[in-house]
C-alpha atoms as a PDB file:
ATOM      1  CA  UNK A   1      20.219-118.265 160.579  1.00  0.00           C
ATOM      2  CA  UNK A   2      22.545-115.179 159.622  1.00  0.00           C
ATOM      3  CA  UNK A   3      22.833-112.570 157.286  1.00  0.00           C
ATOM      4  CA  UNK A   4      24.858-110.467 155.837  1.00  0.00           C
ATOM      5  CA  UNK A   5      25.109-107.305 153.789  1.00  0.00           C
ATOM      6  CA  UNK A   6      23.285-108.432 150.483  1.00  0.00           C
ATOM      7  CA  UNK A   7      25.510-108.353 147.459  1.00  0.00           C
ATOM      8  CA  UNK A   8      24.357-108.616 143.892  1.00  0.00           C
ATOM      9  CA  UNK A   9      25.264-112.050 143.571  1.00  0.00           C
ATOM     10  CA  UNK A  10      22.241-112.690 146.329  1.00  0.00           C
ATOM     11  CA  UNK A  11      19.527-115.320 144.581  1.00  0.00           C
ATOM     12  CA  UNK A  12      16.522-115.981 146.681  1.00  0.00           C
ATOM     13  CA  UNK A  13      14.875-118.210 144.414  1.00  0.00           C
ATOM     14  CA  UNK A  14      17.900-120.201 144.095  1.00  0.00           C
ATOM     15  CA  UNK A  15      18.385-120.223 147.671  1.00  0.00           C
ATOM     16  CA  UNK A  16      15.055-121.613 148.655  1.00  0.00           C
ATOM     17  CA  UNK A  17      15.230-124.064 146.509  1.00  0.00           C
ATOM     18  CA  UNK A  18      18.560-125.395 147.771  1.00  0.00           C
ATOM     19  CA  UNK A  19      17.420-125.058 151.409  1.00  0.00           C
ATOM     20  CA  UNK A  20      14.551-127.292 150.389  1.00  0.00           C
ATOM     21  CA  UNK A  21      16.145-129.935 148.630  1.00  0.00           C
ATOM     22  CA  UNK A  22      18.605-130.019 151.491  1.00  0.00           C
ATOM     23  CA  UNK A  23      16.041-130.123 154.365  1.00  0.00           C
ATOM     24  CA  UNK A  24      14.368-133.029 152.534  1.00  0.00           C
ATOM     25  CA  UNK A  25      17.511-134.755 152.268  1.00  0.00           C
ATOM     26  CA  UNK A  26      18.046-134.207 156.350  1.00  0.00           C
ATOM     27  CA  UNK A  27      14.991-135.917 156.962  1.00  0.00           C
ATOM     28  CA  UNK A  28      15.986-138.937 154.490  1.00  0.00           C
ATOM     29  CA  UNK A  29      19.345-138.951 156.090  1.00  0.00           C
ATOM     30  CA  UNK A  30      17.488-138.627 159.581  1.00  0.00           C
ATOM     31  CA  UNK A  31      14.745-141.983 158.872  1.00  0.00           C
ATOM     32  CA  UNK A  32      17.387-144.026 157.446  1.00  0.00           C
ATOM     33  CA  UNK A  33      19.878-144.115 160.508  1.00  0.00           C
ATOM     34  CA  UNK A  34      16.436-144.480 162.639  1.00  0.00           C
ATOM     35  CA  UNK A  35      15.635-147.567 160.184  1.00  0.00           C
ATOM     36  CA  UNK A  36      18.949-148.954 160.593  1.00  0.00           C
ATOM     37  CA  UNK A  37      19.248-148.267 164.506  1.00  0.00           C
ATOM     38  CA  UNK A  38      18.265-151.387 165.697  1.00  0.00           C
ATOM     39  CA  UNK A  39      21.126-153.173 164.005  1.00  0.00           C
ATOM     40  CA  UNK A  40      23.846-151.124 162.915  1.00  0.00           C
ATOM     41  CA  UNK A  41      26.065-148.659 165.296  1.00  0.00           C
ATOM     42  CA  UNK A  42      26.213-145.277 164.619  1.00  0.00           C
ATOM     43  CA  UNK A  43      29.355-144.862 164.254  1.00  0.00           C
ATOM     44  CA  UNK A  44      29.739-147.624 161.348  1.00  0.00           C
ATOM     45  CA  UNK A  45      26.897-145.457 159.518  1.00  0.00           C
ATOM     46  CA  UNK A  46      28.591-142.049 160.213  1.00  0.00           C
ATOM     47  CA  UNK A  47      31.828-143.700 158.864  1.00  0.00           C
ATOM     48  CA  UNK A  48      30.339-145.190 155.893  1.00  0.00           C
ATOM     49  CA  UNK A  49      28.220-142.080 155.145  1.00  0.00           C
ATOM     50  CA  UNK A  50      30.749-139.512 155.699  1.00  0.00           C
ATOM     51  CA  UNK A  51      33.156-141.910 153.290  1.00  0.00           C
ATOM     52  CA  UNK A  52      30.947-141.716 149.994  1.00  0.00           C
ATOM     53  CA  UNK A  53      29.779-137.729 150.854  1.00  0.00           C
ATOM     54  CA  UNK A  54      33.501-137.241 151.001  1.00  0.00           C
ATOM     55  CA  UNK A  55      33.665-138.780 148.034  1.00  0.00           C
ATOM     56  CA  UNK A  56      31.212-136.517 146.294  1.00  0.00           C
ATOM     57  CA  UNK A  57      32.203-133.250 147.874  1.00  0.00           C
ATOM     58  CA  UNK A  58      35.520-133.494 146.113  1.00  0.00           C
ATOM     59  CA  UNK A  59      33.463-133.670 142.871  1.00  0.00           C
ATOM     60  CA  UNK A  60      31.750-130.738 143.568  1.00  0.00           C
ATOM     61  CA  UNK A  61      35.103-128.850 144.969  1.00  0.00           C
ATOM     62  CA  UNK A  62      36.913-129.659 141.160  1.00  0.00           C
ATOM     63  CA  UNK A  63      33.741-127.578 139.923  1.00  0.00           C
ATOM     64  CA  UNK A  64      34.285-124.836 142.555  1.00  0.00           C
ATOM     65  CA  UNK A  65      38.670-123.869 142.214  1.00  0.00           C
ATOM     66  CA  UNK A  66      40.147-127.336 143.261  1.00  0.00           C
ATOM     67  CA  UNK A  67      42.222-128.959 145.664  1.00  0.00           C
ATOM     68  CA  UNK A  68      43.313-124.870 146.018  1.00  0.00           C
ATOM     69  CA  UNK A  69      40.382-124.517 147.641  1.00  0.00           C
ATOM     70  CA  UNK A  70      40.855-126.692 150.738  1.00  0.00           C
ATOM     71  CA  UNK A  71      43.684-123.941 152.054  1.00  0.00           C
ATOM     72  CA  UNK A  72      43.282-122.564 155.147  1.00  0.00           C
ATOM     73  CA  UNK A  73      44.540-120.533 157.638  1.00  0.00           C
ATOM     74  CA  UNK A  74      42.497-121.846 160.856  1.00  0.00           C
ATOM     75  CA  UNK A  75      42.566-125.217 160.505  1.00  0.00           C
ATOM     76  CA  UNK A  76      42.212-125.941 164.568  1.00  0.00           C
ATOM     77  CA  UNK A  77      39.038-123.566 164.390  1.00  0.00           C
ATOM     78  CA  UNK A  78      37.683-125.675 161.275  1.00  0.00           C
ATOM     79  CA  UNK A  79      38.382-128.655 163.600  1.00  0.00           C
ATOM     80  CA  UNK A  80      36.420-127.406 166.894  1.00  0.00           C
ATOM     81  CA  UNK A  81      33.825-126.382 164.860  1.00  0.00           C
ATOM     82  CA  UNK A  82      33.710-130.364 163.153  1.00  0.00           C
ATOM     83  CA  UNK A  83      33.937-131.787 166.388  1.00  0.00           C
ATOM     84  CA  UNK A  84      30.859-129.535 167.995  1.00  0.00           C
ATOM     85  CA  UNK A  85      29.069-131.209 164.848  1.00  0.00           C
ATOM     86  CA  UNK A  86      30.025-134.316 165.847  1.00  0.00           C
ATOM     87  CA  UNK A  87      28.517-134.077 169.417  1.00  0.00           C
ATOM     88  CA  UNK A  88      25.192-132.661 167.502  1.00  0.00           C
ATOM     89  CA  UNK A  89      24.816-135.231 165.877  1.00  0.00           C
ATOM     90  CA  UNK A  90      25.552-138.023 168.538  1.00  0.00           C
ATOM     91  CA  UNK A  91      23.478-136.496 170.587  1.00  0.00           C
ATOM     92  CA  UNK A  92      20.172-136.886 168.179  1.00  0.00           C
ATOM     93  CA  UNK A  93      20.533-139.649 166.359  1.00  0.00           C
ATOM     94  CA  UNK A  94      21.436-141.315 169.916  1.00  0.00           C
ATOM     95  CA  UNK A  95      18.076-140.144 171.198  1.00  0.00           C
ATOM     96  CA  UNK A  96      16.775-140.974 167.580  1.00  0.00           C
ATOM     97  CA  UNK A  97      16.908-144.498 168.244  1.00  0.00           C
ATOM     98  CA  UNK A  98      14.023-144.311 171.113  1.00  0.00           C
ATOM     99  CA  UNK A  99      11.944-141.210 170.354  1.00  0.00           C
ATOM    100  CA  UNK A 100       9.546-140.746 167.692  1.00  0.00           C
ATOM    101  CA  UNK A 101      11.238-138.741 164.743  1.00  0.00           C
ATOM    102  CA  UNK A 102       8.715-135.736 164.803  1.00  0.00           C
ATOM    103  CA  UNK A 103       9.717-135.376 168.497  1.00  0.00           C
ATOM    104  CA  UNK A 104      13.320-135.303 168.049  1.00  0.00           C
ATOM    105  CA  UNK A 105      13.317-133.331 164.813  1.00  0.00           C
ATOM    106  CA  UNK A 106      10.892-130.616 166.501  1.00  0.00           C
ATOM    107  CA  UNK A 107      13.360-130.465 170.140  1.00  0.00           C
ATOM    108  CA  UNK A 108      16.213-129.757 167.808  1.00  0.00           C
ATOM    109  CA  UNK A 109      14.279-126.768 166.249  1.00  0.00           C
ATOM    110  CA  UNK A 110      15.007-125.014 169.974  1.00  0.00           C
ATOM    111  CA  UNK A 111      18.768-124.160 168.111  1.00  0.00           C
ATOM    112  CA  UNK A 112      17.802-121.102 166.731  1.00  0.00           C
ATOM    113  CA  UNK A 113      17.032-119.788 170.319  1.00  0.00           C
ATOM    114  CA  UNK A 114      20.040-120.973 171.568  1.00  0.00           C
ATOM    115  CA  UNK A 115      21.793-118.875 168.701  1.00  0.00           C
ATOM    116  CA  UNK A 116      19.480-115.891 169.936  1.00  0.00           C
ATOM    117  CA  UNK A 117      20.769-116.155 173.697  1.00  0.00           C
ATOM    118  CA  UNK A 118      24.397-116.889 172.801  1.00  0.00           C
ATOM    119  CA  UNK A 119      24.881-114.269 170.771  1.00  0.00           C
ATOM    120  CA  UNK A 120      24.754-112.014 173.960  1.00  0.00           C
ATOM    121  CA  UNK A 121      27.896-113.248 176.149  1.00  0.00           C
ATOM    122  CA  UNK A 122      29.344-114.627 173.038  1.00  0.00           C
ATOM    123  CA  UNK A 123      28.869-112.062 170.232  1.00  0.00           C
ATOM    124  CA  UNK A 124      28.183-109.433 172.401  1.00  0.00           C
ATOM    125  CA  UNK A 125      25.037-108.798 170.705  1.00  0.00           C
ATOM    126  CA  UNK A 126      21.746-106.556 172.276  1.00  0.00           C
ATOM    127  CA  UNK A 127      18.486-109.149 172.131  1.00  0.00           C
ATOM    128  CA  UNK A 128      15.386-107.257 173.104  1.00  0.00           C
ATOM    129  CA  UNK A 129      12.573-108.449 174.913  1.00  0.00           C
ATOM    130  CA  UNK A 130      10.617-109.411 172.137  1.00  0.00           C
ATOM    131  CA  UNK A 131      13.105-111.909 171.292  1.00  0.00           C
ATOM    132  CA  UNK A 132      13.625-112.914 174.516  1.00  0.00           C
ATOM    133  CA  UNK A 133      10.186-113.166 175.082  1.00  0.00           C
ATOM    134  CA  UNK A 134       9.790-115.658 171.567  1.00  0.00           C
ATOM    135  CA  UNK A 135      12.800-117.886 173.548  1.00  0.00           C
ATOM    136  CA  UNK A 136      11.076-118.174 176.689  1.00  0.00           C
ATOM    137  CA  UNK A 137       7.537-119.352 174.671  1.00  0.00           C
ATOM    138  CA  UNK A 138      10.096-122.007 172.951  1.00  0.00           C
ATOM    139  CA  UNK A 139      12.128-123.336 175.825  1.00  0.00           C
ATOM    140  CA  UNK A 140       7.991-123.415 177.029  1.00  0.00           C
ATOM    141  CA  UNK A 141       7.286-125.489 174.295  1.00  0.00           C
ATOM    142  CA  UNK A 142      10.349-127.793 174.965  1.00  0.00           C
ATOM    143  CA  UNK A 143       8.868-128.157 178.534  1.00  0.00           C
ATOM    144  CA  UNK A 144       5.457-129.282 177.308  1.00  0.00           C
ATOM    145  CA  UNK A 145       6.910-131.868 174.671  1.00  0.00           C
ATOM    146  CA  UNK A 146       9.627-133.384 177.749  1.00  0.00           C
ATOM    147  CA  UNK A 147       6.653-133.213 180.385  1.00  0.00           C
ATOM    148  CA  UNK A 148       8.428-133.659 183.066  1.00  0.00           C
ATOM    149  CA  UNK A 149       4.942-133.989 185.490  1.00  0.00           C
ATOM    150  CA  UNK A 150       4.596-136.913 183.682  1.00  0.00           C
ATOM    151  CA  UNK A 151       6.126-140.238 184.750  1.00  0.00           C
ATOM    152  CA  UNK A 152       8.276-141.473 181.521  1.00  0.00           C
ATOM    153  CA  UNK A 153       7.750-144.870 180.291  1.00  0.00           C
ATOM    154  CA  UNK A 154       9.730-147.202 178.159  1.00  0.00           C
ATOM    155  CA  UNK A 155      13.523-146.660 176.632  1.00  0.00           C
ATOM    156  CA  UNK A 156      12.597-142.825 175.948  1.00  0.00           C
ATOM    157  CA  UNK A 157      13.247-141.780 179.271  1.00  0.00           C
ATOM    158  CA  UNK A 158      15.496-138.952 181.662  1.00  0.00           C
ATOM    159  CA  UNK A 159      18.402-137.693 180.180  1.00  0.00           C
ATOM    160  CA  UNK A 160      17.380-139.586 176.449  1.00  0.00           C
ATOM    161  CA  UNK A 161      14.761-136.775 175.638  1.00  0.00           C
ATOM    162  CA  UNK A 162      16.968-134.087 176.749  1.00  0.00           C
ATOM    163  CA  UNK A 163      19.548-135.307 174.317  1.00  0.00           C
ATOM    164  CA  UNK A 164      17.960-133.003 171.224  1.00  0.00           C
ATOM    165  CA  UNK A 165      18.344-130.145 173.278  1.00  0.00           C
ATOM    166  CA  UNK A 166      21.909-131.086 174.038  1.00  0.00           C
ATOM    167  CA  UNK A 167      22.065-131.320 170.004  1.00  0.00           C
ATOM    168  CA  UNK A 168      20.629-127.944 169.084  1.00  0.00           C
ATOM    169  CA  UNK A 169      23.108-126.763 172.143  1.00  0.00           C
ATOM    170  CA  UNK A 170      26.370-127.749 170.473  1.00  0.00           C
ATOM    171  CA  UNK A 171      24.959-127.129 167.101  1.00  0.00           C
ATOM    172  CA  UNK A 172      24.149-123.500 168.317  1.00  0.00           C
ATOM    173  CA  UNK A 173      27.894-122.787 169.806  1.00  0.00           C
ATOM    174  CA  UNK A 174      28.928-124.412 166.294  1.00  0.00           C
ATOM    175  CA  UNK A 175      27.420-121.599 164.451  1.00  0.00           C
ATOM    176  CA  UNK A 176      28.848-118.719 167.105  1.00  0.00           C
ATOM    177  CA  UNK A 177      32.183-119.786 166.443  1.00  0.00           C
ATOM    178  CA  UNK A 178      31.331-120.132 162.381  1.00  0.00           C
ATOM    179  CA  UNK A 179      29.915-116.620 162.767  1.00  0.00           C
ATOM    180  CA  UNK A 180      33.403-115.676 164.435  1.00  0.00           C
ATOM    181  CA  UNK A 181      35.394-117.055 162.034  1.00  0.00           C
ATOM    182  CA  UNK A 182      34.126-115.383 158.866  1.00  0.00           C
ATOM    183  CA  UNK A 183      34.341-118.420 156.836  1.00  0.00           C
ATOM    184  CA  UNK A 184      34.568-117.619 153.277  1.00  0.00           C
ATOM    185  CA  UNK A 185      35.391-121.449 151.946  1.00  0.00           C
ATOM    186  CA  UNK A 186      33.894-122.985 148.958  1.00  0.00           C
ATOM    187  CA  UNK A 187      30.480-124.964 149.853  1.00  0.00           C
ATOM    188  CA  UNK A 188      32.886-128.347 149.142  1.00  0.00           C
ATOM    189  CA  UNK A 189      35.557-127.046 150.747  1.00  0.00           C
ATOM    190  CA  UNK A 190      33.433-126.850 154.008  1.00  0.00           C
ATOM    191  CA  UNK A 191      31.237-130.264 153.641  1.00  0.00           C
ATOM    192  CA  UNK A 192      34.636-131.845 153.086  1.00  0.00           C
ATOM    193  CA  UNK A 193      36.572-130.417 156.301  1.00  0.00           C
ATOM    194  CA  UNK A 194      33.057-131.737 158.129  1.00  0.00           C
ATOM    195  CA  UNK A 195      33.180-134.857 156.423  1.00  0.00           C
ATOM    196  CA  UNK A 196      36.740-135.038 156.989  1.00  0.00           C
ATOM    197  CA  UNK A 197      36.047-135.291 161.014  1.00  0.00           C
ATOM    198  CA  UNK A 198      33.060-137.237 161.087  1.00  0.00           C
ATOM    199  CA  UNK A 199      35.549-139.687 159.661  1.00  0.00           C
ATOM    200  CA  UNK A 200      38.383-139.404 161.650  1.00  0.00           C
ATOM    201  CA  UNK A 201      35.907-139.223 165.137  1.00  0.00           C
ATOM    202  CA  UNK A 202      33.882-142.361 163.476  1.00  0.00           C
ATOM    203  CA  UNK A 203      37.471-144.606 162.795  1.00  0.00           C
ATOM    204  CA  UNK A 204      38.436-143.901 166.537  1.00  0.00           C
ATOM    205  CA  UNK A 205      35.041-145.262 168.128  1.00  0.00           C
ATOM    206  CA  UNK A 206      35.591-148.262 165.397  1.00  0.00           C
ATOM    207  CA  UNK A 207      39.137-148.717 166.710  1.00  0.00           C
ATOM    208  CA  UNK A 208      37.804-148.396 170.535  1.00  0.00           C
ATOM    209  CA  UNK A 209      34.475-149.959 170.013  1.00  0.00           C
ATOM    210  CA  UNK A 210      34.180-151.619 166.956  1.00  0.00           C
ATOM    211  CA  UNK A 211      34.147-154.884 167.960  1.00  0.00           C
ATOM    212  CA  UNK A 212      30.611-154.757 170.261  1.00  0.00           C
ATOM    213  CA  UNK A 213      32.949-155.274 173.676  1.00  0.00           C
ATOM    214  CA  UNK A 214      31.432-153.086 175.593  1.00  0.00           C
ATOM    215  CA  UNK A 215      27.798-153.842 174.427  1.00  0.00           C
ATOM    216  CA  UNK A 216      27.906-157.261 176.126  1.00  0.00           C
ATOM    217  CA  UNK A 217      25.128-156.800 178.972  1.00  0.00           C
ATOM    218  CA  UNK A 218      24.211-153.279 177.600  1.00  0.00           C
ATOM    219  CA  UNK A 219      20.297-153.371 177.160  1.00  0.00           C
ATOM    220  CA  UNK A 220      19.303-149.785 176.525  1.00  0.00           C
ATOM    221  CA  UNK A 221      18.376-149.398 172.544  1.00  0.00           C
ATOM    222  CA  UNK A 222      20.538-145.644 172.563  1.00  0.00           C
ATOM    223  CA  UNK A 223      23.665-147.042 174.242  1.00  0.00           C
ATOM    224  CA  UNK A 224      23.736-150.423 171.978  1.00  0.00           C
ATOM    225  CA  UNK A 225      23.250-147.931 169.176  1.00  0.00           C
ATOM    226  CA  UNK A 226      26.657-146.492 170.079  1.00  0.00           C
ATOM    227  CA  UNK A 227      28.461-149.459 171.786  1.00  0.00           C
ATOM    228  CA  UNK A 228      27.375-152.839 169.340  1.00  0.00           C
ATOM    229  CA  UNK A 229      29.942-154.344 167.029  1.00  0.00           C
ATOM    230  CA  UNK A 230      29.844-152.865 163.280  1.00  0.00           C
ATOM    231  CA  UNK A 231      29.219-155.379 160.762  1.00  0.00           C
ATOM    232  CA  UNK A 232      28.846-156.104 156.884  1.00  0.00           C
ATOM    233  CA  UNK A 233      25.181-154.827 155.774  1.00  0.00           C
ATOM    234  CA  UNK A 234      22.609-157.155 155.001  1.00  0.00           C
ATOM    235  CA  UNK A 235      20.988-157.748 151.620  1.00  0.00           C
ATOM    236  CA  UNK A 236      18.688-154.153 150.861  1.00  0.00           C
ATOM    237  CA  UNK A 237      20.661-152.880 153.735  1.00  0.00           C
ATOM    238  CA  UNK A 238      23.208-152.132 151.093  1.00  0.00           C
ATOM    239  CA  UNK A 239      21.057-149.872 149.014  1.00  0.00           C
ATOM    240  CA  UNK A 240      19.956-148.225 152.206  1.00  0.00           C
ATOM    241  CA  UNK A 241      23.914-147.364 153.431  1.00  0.00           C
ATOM    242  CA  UNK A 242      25.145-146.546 149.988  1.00  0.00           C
ATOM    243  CA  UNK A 243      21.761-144.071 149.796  1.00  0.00           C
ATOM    244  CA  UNK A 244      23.072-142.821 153.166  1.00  0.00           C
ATOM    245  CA  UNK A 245      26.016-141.551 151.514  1.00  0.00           C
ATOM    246  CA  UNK A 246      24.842-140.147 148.518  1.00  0.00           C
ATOM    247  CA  UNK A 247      21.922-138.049 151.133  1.00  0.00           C
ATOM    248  CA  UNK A 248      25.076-136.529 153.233  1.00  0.00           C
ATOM    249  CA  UNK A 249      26.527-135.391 150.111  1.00  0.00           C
ATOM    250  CA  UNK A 250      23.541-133.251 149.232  1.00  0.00           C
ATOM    251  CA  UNK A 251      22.665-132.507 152.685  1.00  0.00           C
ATOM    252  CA  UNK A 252      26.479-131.241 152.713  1.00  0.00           C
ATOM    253  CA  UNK A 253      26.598-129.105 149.251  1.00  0.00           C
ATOM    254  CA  UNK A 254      23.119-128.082 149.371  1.00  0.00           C
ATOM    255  CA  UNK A 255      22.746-126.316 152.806  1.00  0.00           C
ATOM    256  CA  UNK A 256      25.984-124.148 152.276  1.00  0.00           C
ATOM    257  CA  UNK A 257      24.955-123.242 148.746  1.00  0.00           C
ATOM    258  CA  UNK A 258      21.290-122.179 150.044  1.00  0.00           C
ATOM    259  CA  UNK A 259      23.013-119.926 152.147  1.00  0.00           C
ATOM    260  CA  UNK A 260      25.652-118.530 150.026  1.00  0.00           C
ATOM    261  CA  UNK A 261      22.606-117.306 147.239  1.00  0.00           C
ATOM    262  CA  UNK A 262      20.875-115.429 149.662  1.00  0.00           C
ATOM    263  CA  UNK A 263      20.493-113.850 152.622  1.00  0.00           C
ATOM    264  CA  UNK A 264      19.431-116.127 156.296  1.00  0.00           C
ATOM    265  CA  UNK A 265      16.298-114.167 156.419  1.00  0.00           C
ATOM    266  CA  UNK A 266      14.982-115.566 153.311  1.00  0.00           C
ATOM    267  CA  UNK A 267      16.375-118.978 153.653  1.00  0.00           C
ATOM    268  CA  UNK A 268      16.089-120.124 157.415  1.00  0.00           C
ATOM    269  CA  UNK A 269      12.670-120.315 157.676  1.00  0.00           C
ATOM    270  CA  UNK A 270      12.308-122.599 154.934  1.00  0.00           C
ATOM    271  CA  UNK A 271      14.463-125.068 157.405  1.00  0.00           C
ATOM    272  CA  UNK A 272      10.794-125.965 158.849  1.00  0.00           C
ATOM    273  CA  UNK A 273       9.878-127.808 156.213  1.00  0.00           C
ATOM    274  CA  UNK A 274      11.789-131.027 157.707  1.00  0.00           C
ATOM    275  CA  UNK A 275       9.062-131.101 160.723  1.00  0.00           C
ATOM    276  CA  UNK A 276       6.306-131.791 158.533  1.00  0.00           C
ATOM    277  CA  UNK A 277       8.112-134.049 156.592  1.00  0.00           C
ATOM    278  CA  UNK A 278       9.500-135.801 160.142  1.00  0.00           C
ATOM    279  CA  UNK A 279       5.917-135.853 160.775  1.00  0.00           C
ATOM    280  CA  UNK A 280       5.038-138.193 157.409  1.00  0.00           C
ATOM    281  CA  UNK A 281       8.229-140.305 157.679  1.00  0.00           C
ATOM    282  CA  UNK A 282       7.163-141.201 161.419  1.00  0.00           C
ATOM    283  CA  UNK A 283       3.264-142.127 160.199  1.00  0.00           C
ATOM    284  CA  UNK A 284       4.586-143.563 156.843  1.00  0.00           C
ATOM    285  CA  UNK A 285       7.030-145.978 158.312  1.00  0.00           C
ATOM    286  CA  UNK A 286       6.642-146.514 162.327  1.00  0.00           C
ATOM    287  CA  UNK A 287       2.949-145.603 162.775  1.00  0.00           C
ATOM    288  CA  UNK A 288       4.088-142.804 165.253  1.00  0.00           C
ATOM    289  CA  UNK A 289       1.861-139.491 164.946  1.00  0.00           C
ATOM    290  CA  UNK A 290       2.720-136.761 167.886  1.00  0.00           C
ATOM    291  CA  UNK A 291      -0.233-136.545 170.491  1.00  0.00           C
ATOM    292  CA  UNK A 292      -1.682-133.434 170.762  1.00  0.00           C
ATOM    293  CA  UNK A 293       0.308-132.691 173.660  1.00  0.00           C
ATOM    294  CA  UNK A 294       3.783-132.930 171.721  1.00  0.00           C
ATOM    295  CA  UNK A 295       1.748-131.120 168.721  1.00  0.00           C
ATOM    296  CA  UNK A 296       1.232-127.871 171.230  1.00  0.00           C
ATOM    297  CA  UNK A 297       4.699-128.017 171.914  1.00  0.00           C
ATOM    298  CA  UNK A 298       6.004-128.346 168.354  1.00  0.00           C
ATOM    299  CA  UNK A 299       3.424-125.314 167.615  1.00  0.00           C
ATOM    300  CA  UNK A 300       5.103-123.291 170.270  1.00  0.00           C
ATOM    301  CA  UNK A 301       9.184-124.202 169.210  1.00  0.00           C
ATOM    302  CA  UNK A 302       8.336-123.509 165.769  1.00  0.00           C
ATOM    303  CA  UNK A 303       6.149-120.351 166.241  1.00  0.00           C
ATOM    304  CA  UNK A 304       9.005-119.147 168.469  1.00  0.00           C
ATOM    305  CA  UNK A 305      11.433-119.976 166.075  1.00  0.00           C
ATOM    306  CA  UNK A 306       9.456-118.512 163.188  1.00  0.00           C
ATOM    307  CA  UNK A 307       9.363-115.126 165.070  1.00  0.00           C
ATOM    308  CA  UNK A 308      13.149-115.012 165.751  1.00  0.00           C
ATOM    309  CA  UNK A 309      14.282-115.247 162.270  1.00  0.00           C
ATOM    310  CA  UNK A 310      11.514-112.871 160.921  1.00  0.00           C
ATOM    311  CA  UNK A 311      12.491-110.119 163.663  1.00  0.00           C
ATOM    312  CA  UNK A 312      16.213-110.834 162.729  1.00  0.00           C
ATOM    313  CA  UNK A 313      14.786-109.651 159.037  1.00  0.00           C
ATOM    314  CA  UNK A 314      12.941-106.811 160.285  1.00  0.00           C
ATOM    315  CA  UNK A 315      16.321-105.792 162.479  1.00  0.00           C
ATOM    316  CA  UNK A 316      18.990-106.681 159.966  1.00  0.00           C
ATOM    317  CA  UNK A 317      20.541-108.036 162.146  1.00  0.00           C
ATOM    318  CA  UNK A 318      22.647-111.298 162.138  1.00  0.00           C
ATOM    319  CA  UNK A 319      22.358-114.253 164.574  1.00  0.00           C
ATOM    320  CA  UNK A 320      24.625-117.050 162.931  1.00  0.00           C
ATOM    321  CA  UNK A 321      26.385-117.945 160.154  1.00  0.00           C
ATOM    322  CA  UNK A 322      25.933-117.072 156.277  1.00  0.00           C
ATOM    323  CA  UNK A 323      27.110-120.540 155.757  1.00  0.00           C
ATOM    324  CA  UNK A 324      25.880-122.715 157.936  1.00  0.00           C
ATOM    325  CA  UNK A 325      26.258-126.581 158.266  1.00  0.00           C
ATOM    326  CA  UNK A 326      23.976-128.632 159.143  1.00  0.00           C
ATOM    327  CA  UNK A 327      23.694-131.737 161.899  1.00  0.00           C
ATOM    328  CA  UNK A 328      24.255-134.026 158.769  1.00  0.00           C
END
């Protein structure tokens, strides 16, 4: 979702590739903590997650200048930025536990927009109307996905399906404060200081929460995702956590790699690639297929999106971060 000037070290192929393999890891990452929703709390799977990627990314920094590497001069900016990441992801994976996956994944897809209106108070950026026009058809297709002349039924319901949005919200003033900063870590060096806080923020809701306290009496599936007590997995549950781990630790190296080898306007739109894949992990494992109402409004977020980042090519101009992070 950024560029910057392109430098001989720039590898598109390379970068694709990356941004693949780490989009299909996202929407591993994304049907296992759906899988395990209905019995595990998030916060024991962030913790557990976060605690083997960690583990991992300080493989990959040994490869990439060390523990040297970790040094930093804004380390209250590094921790914002973790903590916006943080709400991202409680925020989806939350909503995750009621709403189809296609759904969710495509109502986080509105970020880019976000990035494209934030960038004017925030970057003091000029957005033309064409862009502005390709947000409004988005935050249209949001609109026809939420259906709000429609009278909800079930868990999914009020401020659930707006919690997404609220995702690709934080995720978006994330990046405008990455962009800001002019991070030039390692890849490790970043997935760690992000691993690093999903840590810390997970321990704290274990310490508060851990025990399922305030669950007693709680019957909505989102909240007892956050509130139930964390316990020891269950027999293939195992495999399922431990893969959870070793997903966030390619998630983490492999999205800041993609966009170190080339520039955002080749890489970004290769981030689609996780809808249709949302789209076969919902059929494959739940039976859920979008109706053809959500499917207008995923064609409209992603067309909209689509547009932004190839006018952001044509423009050369720069609407995030060269090294972005993921909701992972």
């Amino acid at each position: 979702m950024t560029t910057a000037a392109p430098s001989h070290t720039d590898n598109p192929v390379k970068g694709i590739l990356f941004i693949v393999l780490g989009m299909t890891a996202i929407s591993v990452n994304d049907m296992l903590i759906k899988q395990l929703s209905g019995d595990y709390p998030l916060h024991q799977m962030i913790f557990v997650r976060s605690a083997i990627g960690i583990a991992f990314s300080v493989v990959f920094l040994q490869l990439e200048g060390g523990f040297a590497a970790l040094k930093t001069d804004r380390p209250w900016a590094h921790l914002m930025r973790g903590l916006l990441l943080v709400v991202a992801n409680m925020a989806y994976f939350t909503a995750l536990a009621v709403m189809p996956l296609a759904n969710a994944t495509a109502l986080f897809f509105v970020a880019p927009l976000f990035i494209t209106l934030l960038s004017i108070p925030l970057l003091g950026e000029t957005v033309g109307a064409r862009r502005i026009s390709a947000v409004v058809v988005g935050f249209a297709g949001v609109i026809v996905m939420l259906a709000p002349w429609e009278q909800a039924q079930g868990a999914a319901t009020g401020l659930v399906l707006l919690l997404p949005v609220l995702s690709a919200f934080t995720y978006a003033l994330m990046q405008m404060l990455t962009r800001r900063l002019g991070v030039t870590s390692q890849a490790s060096a970043m997935a760690i200081y992000i691993q690093g806080t999903f840590l810390i923020v997970s321990a704290v809701f274990w310490v508060i929460a851990g025990d399922g306290r305030y669950a007693e009496g709680v019957e909505h599936p989102s909240l007892r995702f956050l509130l139930t007590a964390w316990r020891w997995p269950e027999g293939g549950d195992v495999v399922l956590f431990l893969l959870l781990g070793c997903v966030a630790a390619v998630v983490g190296y492999s999205m800041s790699q993609a966009y170190r080898s080339a520039p955002a306007a080749t890489v970004a739109p290769f981030e689609y690639v996780a809808l249709p894949m949302a789209i076969l992990w919902g059929w494959m494992i739940w039976g859920e297929l979008p109706n053809a109402q959500a499917f207008g409004g995923i064609a409209l977020i992603v067309g909209a999106g689509l547009y932004v980042f190839l006018r952001e090519g044509v423009l050369k101009r720069a609407v995030a971060t060269r090294r972005p992070i993921r909701r992972y």
